[in-house]
Protein backbone atom coordinates (compact mmCIF):
# COMPACT_ATOMS: atom_id res chain seq x y z
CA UNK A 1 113.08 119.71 99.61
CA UNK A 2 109.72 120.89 99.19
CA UNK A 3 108.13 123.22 96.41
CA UNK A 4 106.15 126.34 98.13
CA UNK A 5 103.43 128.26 96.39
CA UNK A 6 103.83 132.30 96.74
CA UNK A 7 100.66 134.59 95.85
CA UNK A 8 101.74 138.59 95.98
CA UNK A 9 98.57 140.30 97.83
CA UNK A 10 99.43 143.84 95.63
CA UNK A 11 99.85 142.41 92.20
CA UNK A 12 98.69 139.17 92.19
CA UNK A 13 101.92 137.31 90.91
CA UNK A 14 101.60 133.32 91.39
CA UNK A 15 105.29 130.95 91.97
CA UNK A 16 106.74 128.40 92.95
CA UNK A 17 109.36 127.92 94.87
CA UNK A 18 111.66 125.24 96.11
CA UNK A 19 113.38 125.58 99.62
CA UNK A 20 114.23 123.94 102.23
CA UNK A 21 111.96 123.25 105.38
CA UNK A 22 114.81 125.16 107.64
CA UNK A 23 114.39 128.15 105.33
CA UNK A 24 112.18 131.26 106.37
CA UNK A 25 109.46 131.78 104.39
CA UNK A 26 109.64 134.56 101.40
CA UNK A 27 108.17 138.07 102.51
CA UNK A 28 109.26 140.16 99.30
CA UNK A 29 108.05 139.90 95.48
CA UNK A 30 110.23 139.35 92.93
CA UNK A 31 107.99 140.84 90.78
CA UNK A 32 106.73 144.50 92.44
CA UNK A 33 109.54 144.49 95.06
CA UNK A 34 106.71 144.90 97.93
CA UNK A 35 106.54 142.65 100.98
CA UNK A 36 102.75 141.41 100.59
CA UNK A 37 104.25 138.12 99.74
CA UNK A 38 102.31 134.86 101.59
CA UNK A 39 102.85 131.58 101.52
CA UNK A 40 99.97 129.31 99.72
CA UNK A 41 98.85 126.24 101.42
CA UNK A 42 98.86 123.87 98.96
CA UNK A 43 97.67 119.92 98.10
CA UNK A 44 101.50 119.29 97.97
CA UNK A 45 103.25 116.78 96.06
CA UNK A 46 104.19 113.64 97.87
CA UNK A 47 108.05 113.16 99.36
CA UNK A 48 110.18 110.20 98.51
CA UNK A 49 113.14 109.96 100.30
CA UNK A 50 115.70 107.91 98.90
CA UNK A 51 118.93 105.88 100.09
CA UNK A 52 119.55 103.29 102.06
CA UNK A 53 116.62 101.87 104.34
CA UNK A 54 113.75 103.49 101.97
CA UNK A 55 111.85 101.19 99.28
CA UNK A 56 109.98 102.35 96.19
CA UNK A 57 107.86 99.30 97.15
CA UNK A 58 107.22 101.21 100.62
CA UNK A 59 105.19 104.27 98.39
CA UNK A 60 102.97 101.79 96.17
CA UNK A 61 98.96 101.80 96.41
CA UNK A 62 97.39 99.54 98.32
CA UNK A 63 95.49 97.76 94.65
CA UNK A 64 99.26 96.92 93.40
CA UNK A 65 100.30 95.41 96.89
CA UNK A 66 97.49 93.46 96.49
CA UNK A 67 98.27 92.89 92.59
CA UNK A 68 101.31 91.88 93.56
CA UNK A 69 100.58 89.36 95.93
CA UNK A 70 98.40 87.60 93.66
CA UNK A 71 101.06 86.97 91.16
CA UNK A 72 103.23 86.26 93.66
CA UNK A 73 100.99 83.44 95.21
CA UNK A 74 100.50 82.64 91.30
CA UNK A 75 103.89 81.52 91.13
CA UNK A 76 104.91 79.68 94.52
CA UNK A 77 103.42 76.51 92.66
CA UNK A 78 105.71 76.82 90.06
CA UNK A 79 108.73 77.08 91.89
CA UNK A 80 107.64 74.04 94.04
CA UNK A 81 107.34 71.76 90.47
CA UNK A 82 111.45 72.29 90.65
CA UNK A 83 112.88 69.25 90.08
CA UNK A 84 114.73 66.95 93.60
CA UNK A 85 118.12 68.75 94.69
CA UNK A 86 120.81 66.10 92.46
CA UNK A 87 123.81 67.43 95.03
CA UNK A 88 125.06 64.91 97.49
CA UNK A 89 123.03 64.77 100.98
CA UNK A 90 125.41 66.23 103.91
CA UNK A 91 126.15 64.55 107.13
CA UNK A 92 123.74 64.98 109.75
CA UNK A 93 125.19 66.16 112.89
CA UNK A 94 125.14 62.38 114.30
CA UNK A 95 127.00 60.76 111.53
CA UNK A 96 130.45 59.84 112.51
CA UNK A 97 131.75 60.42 109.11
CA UNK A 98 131.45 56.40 108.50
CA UNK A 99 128.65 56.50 106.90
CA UNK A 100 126.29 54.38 108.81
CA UNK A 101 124.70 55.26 112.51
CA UNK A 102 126.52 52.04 113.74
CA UNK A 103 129.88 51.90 115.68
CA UNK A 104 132.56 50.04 113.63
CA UNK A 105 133.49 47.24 114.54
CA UNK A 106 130.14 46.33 116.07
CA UNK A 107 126.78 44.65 114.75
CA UNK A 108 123.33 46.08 116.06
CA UNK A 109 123.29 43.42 118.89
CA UNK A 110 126.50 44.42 120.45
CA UNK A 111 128.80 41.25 119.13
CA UNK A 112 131.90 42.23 117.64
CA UNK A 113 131.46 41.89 113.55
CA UNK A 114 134.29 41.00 112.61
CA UNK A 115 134.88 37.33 111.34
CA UNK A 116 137.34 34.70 112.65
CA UNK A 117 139.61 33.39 109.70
C-alpha cells in the first residue's frame, strides 16, 4: 500500500498517510476539522511486491547487474578446474547391457566366436 502526502489549504498541516489505492482520497483535516484537505503529488517511494514469482534481484540497478555478472564470469573458470566425474559411466541407450557394442556369441566378421573343444 502506498504512503500519500496531505497538505491542509486553511492551516497548513503536512502528513502522511498510508492507504490503499481502492481508498478515496482524504477531504477532512485531522487537525482544524475543515475539508481543504488535498492530496500532494509526491516523488513516491518505490513498490516491492513480494511472494512468489517476484525477485529482489528483479529491483537491483543496472551497475550491480553488471557487477554481478563480472564476478560471475570471474568464477565459471573455476568451476570448470573441477576435477573428472570418479562415478561409473552409464549405459548409452545402444548398449545391450553386455557391455560391448557386439552381439554375443559373434566376432566383428560375422563367424560364430565360440571355440570348438
Amino acid at each position: 500500500m502506498p504512503t500519500y502526502e496531505y497538505e491542509c489549504d486553511a492551516c497548513k498541516n503536512r502528513f502522511d498517510e498510508f492507504q490503499s489505492f481502492s481508498e478515496a482520497t482524504l477531504t477532512k483535516c485531522p487537525k482544524c476539522k475543515k475539508k481543504k484537505l488535498r492530496r500532494l503529488l509526491g516523488g513516491g517511494a518505490a513498490i516491492i511486491f513480494k511472494g512468489s514469482g517476484f525477485y529482489e534481484t528483479d529491483y537491483r540497478s543496472e551497475s550491480y547487474k553488471t557487477a554481478a555478472k563480472a564476478d560471475a564470469e570471474a568464477a565459471k573458470p573455476a568451476e570448470t578446474a573441477k576435477p573428472a566425474d570418479t562415478g561409473a559411466s552409464t549405459p548409452s541407450k545402444t548398449d545391450t547391457g553386455g557391455g560391448s557394442s557386439e552381439k554375443k556369441g559373434k566376432s566383428s566378421d560375422g563367424k560364430n566366436s565360440k571355440s570348438k573343444s
